[in-house]
N, C-alpha and C. Protein backbone atom coordinates (compact mmCIF):
# COMPACT_ATOMS: atom_id res chain seq x y z
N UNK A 1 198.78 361.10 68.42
CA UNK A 1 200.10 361.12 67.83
C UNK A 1 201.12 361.27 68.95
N UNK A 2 202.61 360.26 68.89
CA UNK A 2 203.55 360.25 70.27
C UNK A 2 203.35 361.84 69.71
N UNK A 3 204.14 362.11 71.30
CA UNK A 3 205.41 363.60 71.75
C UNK A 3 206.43 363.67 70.63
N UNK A 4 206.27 364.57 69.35
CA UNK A 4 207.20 365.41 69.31
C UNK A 4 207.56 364.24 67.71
N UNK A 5 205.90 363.73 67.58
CA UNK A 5 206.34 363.30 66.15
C UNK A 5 205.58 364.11 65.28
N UNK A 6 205.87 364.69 64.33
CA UNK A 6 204.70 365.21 63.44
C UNK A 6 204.35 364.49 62.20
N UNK A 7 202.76 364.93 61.87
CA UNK A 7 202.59 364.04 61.09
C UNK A 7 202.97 363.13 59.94
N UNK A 8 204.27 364.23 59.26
CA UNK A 8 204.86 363.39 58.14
C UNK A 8 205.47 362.12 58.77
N UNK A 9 206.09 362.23 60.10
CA UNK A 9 206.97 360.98 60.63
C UNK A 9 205.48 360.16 60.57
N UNK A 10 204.59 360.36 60.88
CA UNK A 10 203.74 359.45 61.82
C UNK A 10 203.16 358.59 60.22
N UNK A 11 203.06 359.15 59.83
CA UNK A 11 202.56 358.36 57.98
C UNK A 11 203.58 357.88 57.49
N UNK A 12 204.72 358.02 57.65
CA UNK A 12 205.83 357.19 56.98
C UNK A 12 205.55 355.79 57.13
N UNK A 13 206.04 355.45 55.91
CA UNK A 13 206.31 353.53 55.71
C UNK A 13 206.91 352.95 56.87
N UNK A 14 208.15 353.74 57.66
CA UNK A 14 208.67 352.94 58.62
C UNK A 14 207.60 353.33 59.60
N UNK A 15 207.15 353.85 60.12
CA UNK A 15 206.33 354.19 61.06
C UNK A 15 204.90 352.93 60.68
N UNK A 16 204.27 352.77 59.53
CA UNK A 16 203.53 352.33 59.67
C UNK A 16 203.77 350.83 59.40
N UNK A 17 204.97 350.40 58.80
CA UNK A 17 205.78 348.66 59.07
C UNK A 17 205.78 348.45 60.66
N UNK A 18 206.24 349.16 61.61
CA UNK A 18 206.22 349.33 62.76
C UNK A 18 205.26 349.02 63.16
N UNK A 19 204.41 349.70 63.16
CA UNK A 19 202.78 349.48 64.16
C UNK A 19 202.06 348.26 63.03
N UNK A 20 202.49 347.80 61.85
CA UNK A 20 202.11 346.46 61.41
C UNK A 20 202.75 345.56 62.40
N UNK A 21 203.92 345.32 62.34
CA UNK A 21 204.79 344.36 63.10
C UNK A 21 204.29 343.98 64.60
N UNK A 22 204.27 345.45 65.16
CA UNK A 22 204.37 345.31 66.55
C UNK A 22 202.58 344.89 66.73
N UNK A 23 201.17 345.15 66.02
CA UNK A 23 200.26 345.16 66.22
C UNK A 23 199.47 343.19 65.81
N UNK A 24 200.69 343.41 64.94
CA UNK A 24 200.17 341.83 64.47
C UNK A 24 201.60 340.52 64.76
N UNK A 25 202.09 340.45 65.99
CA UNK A 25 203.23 339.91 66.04
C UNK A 25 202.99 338.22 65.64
N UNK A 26 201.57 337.77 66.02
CA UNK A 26 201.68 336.83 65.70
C UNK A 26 201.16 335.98 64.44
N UNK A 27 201.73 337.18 63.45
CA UNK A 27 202.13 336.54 62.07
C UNK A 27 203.02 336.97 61.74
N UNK A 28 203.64 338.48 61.77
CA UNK A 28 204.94 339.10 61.54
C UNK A 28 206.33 338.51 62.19
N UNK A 29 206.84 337.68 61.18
CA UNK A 29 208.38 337.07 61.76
C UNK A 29 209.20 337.99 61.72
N UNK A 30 209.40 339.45 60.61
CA UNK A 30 210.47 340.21 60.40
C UNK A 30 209.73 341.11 59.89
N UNK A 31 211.03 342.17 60.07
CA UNK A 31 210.61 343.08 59.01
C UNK A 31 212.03 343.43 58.38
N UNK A 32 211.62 344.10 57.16
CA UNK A 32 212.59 344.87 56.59
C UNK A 32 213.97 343.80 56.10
N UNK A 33 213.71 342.45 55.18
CA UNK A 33 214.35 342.05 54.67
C UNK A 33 215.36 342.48 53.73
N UNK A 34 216.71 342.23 53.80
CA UNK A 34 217.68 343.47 52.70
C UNK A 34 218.64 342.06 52.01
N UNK A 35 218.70 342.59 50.78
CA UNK A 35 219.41 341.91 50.08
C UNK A 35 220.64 342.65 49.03
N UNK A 36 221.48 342.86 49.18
CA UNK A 36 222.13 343.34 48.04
C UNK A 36 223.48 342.97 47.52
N UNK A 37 224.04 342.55 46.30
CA UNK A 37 224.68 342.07 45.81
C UNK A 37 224.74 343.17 44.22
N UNK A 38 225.83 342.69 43.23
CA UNK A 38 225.95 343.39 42.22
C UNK A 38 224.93 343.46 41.29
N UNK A 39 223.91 342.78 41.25
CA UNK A 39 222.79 342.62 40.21
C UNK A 39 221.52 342.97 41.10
N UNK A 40 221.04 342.52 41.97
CA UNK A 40 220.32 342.93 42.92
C UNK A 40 220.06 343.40 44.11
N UNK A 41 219.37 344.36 44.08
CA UNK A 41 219.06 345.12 45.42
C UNK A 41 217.58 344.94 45.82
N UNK A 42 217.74 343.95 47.17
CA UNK A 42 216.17 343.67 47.57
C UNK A 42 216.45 344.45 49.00
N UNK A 43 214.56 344.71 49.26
CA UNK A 43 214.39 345.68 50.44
C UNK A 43 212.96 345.34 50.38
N UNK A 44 212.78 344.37 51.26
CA UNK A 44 211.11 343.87 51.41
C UNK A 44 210.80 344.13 52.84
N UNK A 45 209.65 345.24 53.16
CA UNK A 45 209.58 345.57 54.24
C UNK A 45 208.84 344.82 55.65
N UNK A 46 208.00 343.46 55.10
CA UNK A 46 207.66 342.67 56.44
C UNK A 46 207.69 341.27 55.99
N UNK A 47 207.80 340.63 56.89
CA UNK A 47 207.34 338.93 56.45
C UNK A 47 206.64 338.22 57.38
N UNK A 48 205.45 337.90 56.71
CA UNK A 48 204.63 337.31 57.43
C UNK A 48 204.52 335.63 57.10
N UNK A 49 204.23 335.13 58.87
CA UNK A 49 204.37 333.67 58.50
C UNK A 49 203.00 333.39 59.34
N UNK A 50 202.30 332.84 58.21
CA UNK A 50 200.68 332.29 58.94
C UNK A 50 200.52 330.94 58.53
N UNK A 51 199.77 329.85 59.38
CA UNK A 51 200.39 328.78 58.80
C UNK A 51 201.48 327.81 58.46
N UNK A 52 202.41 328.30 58.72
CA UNK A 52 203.69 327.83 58.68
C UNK A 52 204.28 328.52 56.73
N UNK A 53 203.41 329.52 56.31
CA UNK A 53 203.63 330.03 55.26
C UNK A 53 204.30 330.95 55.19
N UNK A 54 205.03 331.35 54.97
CA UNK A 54 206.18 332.63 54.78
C UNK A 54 205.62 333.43 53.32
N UNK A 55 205.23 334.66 53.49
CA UNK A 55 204.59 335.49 52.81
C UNK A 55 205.66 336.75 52.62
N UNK A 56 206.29 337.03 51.73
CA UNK A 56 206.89 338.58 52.11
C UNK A 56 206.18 339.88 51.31
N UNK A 57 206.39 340.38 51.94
CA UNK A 57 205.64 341.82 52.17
C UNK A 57 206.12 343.13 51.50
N UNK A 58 205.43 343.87 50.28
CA UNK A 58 205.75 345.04 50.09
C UNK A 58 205.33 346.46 50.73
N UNK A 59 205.40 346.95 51.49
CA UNK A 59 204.29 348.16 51.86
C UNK A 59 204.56 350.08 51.37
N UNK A 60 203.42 350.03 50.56
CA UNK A 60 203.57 351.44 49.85
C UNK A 60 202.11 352.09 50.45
N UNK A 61 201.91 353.40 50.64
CA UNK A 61 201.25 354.36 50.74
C UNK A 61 200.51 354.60 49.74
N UNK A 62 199.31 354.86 49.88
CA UNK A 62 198.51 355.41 48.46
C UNK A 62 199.18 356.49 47.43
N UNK A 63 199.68 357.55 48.27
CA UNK A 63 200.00 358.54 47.73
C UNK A 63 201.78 358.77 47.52
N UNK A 64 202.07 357.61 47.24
CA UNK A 64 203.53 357.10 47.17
C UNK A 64 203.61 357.81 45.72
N UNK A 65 204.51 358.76 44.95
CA UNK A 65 205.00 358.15 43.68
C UNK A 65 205.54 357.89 43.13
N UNK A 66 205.86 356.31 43.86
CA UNK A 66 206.63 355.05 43.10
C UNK A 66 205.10 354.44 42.63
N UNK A 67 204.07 354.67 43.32
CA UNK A 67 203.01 353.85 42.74
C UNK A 67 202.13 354.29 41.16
N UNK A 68 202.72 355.03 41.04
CA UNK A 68 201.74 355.83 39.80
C UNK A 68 202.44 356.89 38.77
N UNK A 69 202.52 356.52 37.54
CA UNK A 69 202.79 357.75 36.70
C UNK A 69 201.53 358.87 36.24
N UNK A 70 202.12 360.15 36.03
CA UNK A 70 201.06 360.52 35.29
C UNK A 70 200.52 359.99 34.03
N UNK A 71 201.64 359.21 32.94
CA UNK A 71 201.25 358.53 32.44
C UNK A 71 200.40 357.31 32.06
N UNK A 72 200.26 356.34 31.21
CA UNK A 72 200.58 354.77 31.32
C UNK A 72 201.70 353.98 31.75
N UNK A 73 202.80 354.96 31.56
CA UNK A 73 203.91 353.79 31.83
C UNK A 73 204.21 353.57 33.14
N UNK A 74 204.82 352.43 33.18
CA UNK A 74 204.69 351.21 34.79
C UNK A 74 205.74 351.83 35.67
N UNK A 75 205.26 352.18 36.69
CA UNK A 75 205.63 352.84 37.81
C UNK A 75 206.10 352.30 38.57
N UNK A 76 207.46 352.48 39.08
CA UNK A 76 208.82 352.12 40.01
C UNK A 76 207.71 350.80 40.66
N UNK A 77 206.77 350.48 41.26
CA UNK A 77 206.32 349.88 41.94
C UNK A 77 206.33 348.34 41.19
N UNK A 78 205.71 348.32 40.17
CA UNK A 78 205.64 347.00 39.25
C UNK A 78 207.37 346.38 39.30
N UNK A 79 207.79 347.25 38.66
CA UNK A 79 209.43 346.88 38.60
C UNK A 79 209.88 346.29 39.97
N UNK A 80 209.75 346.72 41.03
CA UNK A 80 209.75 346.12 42.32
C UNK A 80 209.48 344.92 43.01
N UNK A 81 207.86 344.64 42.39
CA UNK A 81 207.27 343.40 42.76
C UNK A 81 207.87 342.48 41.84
N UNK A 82 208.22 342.44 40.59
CA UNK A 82 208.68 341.74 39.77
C UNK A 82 209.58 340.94 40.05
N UNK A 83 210.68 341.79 40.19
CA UNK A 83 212.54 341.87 40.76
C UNK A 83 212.24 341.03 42.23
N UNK A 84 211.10 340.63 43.30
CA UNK A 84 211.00 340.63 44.53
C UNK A 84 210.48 338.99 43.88
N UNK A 85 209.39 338.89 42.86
CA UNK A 85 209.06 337.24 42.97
C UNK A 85 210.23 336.77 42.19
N UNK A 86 210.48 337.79 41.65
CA UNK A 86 212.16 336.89 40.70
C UNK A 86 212.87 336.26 41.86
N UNK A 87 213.40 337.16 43.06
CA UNK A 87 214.84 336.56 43.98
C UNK A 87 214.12 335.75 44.81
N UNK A 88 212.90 335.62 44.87
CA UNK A 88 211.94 334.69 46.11
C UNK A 88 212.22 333.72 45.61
N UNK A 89 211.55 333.28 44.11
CA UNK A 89 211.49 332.11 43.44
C UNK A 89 213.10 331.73 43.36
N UNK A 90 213.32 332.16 42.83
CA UNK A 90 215.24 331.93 42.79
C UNK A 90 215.61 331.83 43.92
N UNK A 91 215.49 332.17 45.15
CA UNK A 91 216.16 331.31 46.71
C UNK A 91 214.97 330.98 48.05
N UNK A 92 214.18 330.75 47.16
CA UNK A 92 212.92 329.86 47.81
C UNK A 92 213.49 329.21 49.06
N UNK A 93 214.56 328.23 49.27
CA UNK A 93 214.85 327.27 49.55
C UNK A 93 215.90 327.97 50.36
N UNK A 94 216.67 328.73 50.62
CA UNK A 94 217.65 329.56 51.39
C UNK A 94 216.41 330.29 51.88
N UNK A 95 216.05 330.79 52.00
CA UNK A 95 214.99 331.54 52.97
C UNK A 95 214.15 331.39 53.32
N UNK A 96 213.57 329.76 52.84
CA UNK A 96 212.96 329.20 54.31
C UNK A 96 214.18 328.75 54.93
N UNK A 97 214.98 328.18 55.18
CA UNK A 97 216.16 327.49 56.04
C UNK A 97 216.57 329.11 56.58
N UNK A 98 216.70 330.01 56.11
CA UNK A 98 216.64 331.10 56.88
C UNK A 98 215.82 331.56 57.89
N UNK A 99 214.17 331.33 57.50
CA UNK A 99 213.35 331.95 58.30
C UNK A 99 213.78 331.05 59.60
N UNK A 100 213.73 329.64 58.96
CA UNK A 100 213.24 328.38 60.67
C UNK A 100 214.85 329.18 61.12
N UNK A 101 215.76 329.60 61.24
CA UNK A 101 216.88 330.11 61.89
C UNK A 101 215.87 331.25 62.56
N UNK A 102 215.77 331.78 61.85
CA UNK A 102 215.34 333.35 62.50
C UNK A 102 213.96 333.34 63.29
N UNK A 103 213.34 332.14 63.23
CA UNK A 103 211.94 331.63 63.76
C UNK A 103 212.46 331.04 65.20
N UNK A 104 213.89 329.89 65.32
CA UNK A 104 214.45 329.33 66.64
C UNK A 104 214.99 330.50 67.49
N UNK A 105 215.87 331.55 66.69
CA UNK A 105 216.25 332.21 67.84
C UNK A 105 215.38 333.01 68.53
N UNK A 106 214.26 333.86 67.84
CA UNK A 106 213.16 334.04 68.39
C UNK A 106 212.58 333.40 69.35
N UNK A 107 212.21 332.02 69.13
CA UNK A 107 211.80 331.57 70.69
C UNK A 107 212.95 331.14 71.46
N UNK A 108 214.05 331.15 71.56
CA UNK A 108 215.10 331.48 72.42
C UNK A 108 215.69 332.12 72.74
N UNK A 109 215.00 333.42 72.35
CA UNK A 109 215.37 334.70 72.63
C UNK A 109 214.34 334.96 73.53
N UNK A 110 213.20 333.89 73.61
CA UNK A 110 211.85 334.88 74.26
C UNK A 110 211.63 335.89 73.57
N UNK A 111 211.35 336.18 72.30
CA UNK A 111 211.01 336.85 71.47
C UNK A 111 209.40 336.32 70.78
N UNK A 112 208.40 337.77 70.54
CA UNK A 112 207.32 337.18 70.51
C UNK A 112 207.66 336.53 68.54
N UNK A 113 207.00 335.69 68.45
CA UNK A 113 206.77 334.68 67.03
C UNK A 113 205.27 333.91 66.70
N UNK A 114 205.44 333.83 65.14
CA UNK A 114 203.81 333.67 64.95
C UNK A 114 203.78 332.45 65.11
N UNK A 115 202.31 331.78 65.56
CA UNK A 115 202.04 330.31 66.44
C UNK A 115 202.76 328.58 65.90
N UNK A 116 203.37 329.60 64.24
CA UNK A 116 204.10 327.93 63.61
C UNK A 116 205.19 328.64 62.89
N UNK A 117 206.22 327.26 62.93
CA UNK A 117 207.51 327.34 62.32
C UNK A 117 206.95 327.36 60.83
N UNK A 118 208.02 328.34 60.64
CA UNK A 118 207.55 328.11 58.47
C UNK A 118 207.85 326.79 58.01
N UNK A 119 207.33 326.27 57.16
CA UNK A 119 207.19 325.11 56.22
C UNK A 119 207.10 325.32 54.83
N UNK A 120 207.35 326.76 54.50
CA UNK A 120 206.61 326.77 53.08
C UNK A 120 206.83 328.44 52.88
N UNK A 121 207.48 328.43 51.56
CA UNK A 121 207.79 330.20 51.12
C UNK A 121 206.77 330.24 49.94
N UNK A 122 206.05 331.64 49.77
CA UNK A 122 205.04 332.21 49.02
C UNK A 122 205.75 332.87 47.90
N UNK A 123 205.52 332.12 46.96
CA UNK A 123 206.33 332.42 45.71
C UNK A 123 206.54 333.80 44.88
N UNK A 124 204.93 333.93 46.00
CA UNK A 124 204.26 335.63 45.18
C UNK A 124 204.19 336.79 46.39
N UNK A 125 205.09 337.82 45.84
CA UNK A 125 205.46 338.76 47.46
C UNK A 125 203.96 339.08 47.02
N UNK A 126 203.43 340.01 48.30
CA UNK A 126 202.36 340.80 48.62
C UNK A 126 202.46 342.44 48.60
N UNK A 127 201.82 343.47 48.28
CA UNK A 127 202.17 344.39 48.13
C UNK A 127 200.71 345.08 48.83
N UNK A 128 200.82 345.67 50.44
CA UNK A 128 200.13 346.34 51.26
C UNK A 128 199.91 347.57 50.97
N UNK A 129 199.03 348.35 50.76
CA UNK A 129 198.45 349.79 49.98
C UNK A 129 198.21 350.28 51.80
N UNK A 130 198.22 351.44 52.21
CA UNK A 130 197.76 352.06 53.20
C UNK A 130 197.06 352.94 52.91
N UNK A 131 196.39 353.09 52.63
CA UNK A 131 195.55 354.28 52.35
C UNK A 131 194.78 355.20 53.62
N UNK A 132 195.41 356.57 53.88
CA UNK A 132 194.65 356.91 54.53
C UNK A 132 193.81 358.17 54.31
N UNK A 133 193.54 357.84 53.25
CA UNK A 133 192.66 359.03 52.44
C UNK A 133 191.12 359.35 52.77
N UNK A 134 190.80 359.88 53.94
CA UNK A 134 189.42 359.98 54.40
C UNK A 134 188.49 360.24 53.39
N UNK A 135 188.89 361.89 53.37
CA UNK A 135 187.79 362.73 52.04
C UNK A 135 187.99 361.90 51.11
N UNK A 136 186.86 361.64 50.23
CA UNK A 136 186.73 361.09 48.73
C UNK A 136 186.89 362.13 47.88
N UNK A 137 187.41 362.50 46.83
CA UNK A 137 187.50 363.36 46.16
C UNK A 137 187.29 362.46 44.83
N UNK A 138 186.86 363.13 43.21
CA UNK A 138 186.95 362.33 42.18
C UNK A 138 188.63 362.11 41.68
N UNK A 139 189.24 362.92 42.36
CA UNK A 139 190.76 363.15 41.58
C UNK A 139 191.41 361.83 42.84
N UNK A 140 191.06 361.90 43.44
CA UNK A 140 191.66 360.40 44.43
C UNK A 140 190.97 358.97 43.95
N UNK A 141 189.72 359.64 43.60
CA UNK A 141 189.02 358.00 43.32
C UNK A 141 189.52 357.45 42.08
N UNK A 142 189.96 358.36 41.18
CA UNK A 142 190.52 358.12 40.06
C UNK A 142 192.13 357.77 40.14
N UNK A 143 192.55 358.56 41.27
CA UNK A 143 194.04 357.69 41.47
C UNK A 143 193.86 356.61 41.73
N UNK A 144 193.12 356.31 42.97
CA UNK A 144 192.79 354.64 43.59
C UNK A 144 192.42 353.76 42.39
N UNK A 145 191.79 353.78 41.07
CA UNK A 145 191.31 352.87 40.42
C UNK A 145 192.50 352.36 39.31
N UNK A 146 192.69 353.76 39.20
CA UNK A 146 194.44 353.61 38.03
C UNK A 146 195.30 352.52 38.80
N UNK A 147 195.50 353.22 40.16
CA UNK A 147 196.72 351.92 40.92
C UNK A 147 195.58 350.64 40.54
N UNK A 148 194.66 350.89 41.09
CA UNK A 148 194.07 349.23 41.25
C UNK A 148 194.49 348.64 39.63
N UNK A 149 194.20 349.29 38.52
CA UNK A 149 193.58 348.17 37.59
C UNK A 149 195.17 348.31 37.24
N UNK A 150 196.30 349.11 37.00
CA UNK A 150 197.52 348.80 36.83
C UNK A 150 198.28 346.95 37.66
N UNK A 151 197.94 347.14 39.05
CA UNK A 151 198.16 346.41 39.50
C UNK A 151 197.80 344.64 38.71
N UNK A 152 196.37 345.15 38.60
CA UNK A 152 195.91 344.07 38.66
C UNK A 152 196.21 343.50 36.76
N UNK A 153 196.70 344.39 35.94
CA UNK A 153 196.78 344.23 34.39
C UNK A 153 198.50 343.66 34.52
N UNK A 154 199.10 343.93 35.60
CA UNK A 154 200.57 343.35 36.17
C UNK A 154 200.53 342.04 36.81
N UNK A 155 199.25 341.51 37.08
CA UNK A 155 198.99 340.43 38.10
C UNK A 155 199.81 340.61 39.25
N UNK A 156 199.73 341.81 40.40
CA UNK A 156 200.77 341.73 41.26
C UNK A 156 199.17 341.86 42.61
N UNK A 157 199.67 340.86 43.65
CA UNK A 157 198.66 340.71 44.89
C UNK A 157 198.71 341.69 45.22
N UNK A 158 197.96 341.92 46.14
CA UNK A 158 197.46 343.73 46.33
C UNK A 158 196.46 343.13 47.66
N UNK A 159 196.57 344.35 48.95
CA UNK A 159 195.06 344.28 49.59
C UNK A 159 195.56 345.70 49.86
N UNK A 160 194.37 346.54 50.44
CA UNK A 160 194.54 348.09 51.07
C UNK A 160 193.90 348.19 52.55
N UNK A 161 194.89 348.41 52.97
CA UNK A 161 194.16 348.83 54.16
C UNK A 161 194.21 350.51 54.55
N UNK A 162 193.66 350.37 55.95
CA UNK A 162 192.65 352.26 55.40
C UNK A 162 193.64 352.45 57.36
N UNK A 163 193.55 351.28 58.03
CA UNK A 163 194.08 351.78 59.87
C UNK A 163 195.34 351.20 60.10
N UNK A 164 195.97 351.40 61.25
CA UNK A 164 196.60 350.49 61.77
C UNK A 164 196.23 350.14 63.41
């Protein structure tokens, strides 16, 4: 762990968008896309372009809770991904002509960029789980399965990763 971070900094979302970005540069075009206007407020934290595919990126923590009610009912997180393929699909076409901007000055900035210009926006954001939950416990395994099958009864993409 750096000098003089403690662990809550070091598990934070920005901390771990960070060491995504900086660890995988050559698919990460951005991070931390912001959008806001009177009806919507977007805040998508990476975008990845593999392929010439533009993918954008949600990233939540296991133990986030935006990800989970104690209940059934749908947790800040669903509402998120929703609202995120809504404004994708709706300016598909402005943000690729955005990315190839933000893809040229990059290599004329000498800025590192992933191996192809985008060609193509992913209709369906992605939503990155971090999990860094070593011990198994039944009261975690049972959180992990609730997020999973919520997710997946939402049809929202999902992968988890456990490092960075």
């Amino acid at each position: 762990m750096g000098e003089g971070m403690n662990t809550k900094e070091k598990w934070s979302e920005k901390f771990i968008q960070g060491m995504l970005a900086v660890k995988s540069r050559n698919i990460h075009l951005d991070t931390e896309f912001a959008y806001k206007d009177i009806q919507e407020d977007i805040r998508m934290d990476l975008i990845q372009c593999e392929d010439g595919h533009i993918t954008f990126i949600e990233l939540k923590r296991i133990d986030d809770n935006r990800m989970l009610h104690e209940t059934n009912k749908n947790p800040e997180v669903i509402y998120q991904m929703r609202c995120y393929k809504n404004f994708i699909e709706k300016y598909s076409s402005e943000l690729l002509e955005y990315y190839k901007k933000v893809f040229d000055v990059k290599v004329q900035l000498g800025l590192p960029v992933p191996k192809t210009v985008p060609t193509s926006i992913n209709p369906i954001p992605e939503l990155i789980i971090f999990d860094r939950w070593i011990k198994s416990t039944s009261k975690r395994d049972i959180h992990r399965q609730r997020i999973y099958d919520l997710l997946k009864r939402n049809d929202i993409q999902y992968k988890v990763i456990t490092n960075i």
